[in-house]
N, C-alpha and C. Protein backbone atom coordinates (compact mmCIF):
# COMPACT_ATOMS: atom_id res chain seq x y z
N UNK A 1 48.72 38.25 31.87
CA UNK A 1 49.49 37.75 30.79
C UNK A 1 49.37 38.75 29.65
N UNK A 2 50.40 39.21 29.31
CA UNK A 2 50.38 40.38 28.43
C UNK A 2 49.91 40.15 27.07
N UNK A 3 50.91 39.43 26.45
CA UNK A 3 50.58 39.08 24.84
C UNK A 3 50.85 40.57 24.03
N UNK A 4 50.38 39.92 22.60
CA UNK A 4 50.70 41.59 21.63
C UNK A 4 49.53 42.37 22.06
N UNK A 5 50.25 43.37 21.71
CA UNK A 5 49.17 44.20 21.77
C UNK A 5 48.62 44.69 20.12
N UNK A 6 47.36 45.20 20.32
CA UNK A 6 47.27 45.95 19.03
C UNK A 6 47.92 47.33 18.62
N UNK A 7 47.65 47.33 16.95
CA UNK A 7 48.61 48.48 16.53
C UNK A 7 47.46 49.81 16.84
N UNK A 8 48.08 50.92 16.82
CA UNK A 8 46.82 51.45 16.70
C UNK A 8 47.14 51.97 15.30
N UNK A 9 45.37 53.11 15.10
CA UNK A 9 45.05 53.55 14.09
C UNK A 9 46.34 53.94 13.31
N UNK A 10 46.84 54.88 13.81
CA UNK A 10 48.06 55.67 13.13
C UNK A 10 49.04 54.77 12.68
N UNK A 11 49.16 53.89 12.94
CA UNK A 11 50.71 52.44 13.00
C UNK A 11 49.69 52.07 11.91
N UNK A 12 48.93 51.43 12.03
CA UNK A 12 48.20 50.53 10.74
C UNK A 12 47.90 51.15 9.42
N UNK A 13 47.75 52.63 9.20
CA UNK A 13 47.36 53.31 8.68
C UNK A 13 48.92 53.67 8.05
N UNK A 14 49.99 53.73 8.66
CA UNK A 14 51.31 53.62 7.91
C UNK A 14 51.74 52.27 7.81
N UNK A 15 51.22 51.60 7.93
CA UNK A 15 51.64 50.07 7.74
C UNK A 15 51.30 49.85 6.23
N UNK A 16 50.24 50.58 5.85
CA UNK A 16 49.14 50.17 5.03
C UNK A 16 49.96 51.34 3.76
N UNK A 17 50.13 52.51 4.17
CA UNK A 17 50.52 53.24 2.84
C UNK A 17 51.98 52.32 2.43
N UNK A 18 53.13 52.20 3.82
CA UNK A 18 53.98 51.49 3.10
C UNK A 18 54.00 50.29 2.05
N UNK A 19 53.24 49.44 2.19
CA UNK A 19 52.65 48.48 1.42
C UNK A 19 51.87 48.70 0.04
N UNK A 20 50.83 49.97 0.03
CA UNK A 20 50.67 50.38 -0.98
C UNK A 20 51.73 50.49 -1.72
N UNK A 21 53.10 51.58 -1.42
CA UNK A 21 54.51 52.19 -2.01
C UNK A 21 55.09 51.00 -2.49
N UNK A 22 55.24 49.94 -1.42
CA UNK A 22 55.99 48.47 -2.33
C UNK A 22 55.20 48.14 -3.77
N UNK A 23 53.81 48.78 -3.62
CA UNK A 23 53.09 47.38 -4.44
C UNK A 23 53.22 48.18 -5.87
N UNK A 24 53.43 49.65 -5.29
CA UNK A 24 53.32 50.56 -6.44
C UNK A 24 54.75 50.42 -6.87
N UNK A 25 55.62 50.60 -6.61
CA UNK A 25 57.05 50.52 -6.78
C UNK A 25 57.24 48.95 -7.56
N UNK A 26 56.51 47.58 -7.22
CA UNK A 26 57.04 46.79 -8.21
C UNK A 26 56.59 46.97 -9.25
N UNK A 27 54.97 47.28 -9.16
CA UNK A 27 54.54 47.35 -10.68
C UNK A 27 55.27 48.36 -11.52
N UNK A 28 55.41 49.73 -11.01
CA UNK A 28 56.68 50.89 -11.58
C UNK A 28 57.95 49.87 -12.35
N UNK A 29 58.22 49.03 -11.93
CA UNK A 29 59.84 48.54 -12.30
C UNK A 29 59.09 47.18 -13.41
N UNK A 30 57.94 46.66 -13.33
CA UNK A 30 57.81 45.97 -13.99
C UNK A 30 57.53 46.09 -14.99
N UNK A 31 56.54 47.49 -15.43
CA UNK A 31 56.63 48.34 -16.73
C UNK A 31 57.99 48.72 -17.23
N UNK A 32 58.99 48.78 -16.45
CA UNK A 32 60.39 49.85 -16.51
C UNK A 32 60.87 48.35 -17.72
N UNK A 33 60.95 47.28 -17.08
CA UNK A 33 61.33 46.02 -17.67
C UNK A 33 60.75 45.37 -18.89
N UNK A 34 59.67 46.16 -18.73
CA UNK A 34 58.85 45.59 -20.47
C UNK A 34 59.03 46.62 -21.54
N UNK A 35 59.38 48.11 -20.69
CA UNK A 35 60.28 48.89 -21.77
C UNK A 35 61.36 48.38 -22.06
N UNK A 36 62.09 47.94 -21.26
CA UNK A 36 63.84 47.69 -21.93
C UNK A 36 63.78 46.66 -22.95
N UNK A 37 62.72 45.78 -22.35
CA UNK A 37 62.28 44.51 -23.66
C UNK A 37 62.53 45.05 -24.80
N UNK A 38 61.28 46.17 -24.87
CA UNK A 38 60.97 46.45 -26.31
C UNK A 38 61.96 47.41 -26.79
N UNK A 39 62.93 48.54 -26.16
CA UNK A 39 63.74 48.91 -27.11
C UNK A 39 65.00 48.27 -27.29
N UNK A 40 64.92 47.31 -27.06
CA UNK A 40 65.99 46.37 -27.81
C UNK A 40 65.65 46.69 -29.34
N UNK A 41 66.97 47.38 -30.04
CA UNK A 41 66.83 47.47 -31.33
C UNK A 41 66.84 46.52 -32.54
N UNK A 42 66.26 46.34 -33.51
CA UNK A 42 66.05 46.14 -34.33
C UNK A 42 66.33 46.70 -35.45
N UNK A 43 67.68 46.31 -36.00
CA UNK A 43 68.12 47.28 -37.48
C UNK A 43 67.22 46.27 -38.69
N UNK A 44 66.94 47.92 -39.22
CA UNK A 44 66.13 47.38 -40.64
C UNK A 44 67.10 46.04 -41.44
N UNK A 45 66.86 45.87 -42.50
CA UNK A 45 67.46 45.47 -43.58
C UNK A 45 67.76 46.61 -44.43
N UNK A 46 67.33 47.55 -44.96
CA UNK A 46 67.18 48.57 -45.28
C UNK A 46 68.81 49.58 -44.62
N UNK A 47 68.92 49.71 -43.38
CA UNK A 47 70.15 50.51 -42.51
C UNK A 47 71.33 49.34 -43.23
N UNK A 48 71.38 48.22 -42.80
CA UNK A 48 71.92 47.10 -42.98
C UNK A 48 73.04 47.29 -44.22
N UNK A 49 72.24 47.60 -45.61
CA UNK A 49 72.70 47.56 -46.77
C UNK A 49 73.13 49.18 -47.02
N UNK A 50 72.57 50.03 -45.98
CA UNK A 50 73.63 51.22 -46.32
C UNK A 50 74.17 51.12 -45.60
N UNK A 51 74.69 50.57 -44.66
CA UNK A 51 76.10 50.88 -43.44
C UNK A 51 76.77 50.23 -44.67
N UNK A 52 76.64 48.60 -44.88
CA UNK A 52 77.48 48.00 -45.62
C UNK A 52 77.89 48.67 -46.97
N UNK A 53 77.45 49.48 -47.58
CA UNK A 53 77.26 50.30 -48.45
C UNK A 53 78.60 51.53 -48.36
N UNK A 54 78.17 52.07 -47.31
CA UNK A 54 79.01 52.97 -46.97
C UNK A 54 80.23 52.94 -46.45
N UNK A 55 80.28 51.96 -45.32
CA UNK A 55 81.42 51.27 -44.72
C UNK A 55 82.73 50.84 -45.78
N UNK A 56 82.19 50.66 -47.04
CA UNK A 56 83.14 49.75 -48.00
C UNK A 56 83.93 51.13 -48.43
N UNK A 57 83.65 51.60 -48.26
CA UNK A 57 84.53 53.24 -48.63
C UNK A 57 85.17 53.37 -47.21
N UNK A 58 85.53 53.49 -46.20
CA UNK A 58 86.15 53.89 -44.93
C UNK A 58 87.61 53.29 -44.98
N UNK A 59 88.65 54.00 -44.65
CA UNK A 59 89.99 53.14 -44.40
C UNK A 59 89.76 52.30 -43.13
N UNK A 60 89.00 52.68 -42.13
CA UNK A 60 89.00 51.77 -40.84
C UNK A 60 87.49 52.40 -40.02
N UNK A 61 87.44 51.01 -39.55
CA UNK A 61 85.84 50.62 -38.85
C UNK A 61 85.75 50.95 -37.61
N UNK A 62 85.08 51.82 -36.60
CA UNK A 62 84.83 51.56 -35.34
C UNK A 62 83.33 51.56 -35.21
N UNK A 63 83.63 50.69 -33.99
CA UNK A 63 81.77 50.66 -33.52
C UNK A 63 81.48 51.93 -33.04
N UNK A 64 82.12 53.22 -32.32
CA UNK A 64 82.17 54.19 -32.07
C UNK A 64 81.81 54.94 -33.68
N UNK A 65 82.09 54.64 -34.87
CA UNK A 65 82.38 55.68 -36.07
C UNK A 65 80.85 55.47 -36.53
N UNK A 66 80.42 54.10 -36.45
CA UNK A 66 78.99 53.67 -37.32
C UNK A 66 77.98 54.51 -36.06
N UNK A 67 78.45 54.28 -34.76
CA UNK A 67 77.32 54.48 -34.04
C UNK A 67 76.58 56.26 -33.89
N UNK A 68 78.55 57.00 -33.89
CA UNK A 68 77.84 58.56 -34.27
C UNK A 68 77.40 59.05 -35.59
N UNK A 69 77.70 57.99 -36.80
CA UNK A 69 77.31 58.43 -37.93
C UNK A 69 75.88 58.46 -38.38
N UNK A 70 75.23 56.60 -37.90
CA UNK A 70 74.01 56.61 -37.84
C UNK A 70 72.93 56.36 -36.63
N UNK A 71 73.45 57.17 -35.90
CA UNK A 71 72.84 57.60 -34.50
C UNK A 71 72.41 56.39 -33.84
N UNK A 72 73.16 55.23 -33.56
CA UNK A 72 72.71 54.21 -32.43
C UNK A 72 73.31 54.06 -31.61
N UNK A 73 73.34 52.83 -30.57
CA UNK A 73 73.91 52.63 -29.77
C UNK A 73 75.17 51.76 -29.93
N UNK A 74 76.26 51.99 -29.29
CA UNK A 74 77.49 51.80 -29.59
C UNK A 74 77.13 50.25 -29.68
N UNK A 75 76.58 49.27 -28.58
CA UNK A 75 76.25 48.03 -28.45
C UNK A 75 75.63 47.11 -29.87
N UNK A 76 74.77 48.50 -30.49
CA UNK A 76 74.23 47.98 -31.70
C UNK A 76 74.85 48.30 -32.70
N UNK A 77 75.96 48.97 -32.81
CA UNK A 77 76.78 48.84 -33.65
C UNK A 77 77.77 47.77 -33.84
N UNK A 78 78.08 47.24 -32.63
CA UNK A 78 78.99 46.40 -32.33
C UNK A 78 78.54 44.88 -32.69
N UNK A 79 76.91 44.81 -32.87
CA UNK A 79 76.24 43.78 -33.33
C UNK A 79 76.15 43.54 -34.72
N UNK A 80 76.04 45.06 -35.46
CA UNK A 80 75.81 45.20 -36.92
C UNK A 80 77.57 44.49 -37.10
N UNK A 81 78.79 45.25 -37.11
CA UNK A 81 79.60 45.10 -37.44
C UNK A 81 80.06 43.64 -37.27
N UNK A 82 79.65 43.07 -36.18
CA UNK A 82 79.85 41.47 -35.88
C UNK A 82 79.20 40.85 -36.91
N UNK A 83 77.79 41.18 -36.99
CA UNK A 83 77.18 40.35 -38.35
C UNK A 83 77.87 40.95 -39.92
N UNK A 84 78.37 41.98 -40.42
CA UNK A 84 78.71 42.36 -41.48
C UNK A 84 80.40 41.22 -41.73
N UNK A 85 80.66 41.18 -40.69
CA UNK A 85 82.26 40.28 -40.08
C UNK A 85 82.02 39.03 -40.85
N UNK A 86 81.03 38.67 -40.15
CA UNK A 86 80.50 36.88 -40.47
C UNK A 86 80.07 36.75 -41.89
N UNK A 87 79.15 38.07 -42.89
CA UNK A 87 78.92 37.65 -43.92
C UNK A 87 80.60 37.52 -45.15
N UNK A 88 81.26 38.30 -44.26
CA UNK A 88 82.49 38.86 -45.01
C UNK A 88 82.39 40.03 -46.07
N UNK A 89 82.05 41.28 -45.84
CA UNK A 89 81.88 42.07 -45.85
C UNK A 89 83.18 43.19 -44.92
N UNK A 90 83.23 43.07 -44.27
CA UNK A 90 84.93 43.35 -43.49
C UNK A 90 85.44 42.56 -42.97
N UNK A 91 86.89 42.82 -42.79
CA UNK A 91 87.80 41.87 -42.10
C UNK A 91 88.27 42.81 -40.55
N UNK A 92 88.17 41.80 -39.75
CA UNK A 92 88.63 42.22 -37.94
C UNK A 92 90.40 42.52 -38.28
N UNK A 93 90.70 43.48 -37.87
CA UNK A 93 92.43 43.67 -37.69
C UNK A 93 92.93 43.77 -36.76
N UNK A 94 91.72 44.42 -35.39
CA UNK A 94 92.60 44.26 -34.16
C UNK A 94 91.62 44.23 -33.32
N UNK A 95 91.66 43.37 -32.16
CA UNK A 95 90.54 43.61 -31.26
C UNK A 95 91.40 43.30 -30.10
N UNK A 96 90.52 44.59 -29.23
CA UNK A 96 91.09 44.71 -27.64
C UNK A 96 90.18 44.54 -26.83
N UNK A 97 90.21 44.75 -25.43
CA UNK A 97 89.09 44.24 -24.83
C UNK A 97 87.52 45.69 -24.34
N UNK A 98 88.19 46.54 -25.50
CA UNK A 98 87.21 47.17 -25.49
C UNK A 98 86.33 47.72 -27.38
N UNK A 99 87.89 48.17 -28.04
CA UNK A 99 87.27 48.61 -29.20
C UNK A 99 87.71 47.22 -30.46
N UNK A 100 87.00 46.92 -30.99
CA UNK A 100 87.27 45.97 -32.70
C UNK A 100 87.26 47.10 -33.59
N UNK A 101 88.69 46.79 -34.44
CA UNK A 101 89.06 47.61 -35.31
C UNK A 101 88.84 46.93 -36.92
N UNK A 102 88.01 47.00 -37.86
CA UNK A 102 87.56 46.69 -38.91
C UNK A 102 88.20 47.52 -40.18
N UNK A 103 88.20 46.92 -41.23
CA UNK A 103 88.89 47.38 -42.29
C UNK A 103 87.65 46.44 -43.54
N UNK A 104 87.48 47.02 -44.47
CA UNK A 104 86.90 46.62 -45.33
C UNK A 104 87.56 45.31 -46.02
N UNK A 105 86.72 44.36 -46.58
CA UNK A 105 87.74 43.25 -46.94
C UNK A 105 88.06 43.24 -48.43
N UNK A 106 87.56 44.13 -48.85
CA UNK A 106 88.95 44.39 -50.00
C UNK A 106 89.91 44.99 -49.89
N UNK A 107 90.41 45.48 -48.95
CA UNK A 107 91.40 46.07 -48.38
C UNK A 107 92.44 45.72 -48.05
N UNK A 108 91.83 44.11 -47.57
CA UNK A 108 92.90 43.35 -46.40
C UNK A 108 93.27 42.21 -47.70
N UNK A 109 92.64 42.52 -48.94
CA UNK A 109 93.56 41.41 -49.86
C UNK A 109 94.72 42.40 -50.48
């Protein structure tokens, strides 16, 4: 009656590094994931009141214009300008399904 057989040395011995590689590879991605946590940005208050600052002088707003001016990410521009929207600070004039086009809201009276 046959049954399993055993692995030998060499089989177990790659059985064993592969398993190491998984174990190393999740922890790798689980650090990778507590980085992305943390650079989730955080605009000062400080950036805040000079975009808004500056912005009030521009004929027209892109999240593209704030993001190469003060070096962020287009995403976090698109957050600043959403919150500057809501305090009323600019007015939205056109939005597509990629760029929001902003105009200062003394502008739009």
């Amino acid at each position: 009656m046959g049954g399993k057989k055993k692995l030998t040395i060499t089989q177990m011995e790659k059985r064993q590094q592969v398993l190491q590689r998984r174990q190393q590879e999740r922890e790798r991605r689980a650090q990778q994931a507590e980085m992305r946590q943390e650079k989730i940005a955080l605009v000062s208050d400080e950036l805040m009141k000079t975009i808004a600052s500056e912005i009030a002088k521009w004929k027209c707003i892109t999240p593209y214009e704030v993001a190469t001016k003060y070096s962020l990410k287009i995403s976090t521009a698109r957050k600043i300008l959403r919150t500057l929207h809501s305090q009323g600070i600019i007015t939205l004039v056109d939005k597509g399904r990629r760029v929001e086009i902003y105009i200062p809201a003394k502008a739009s009276s």
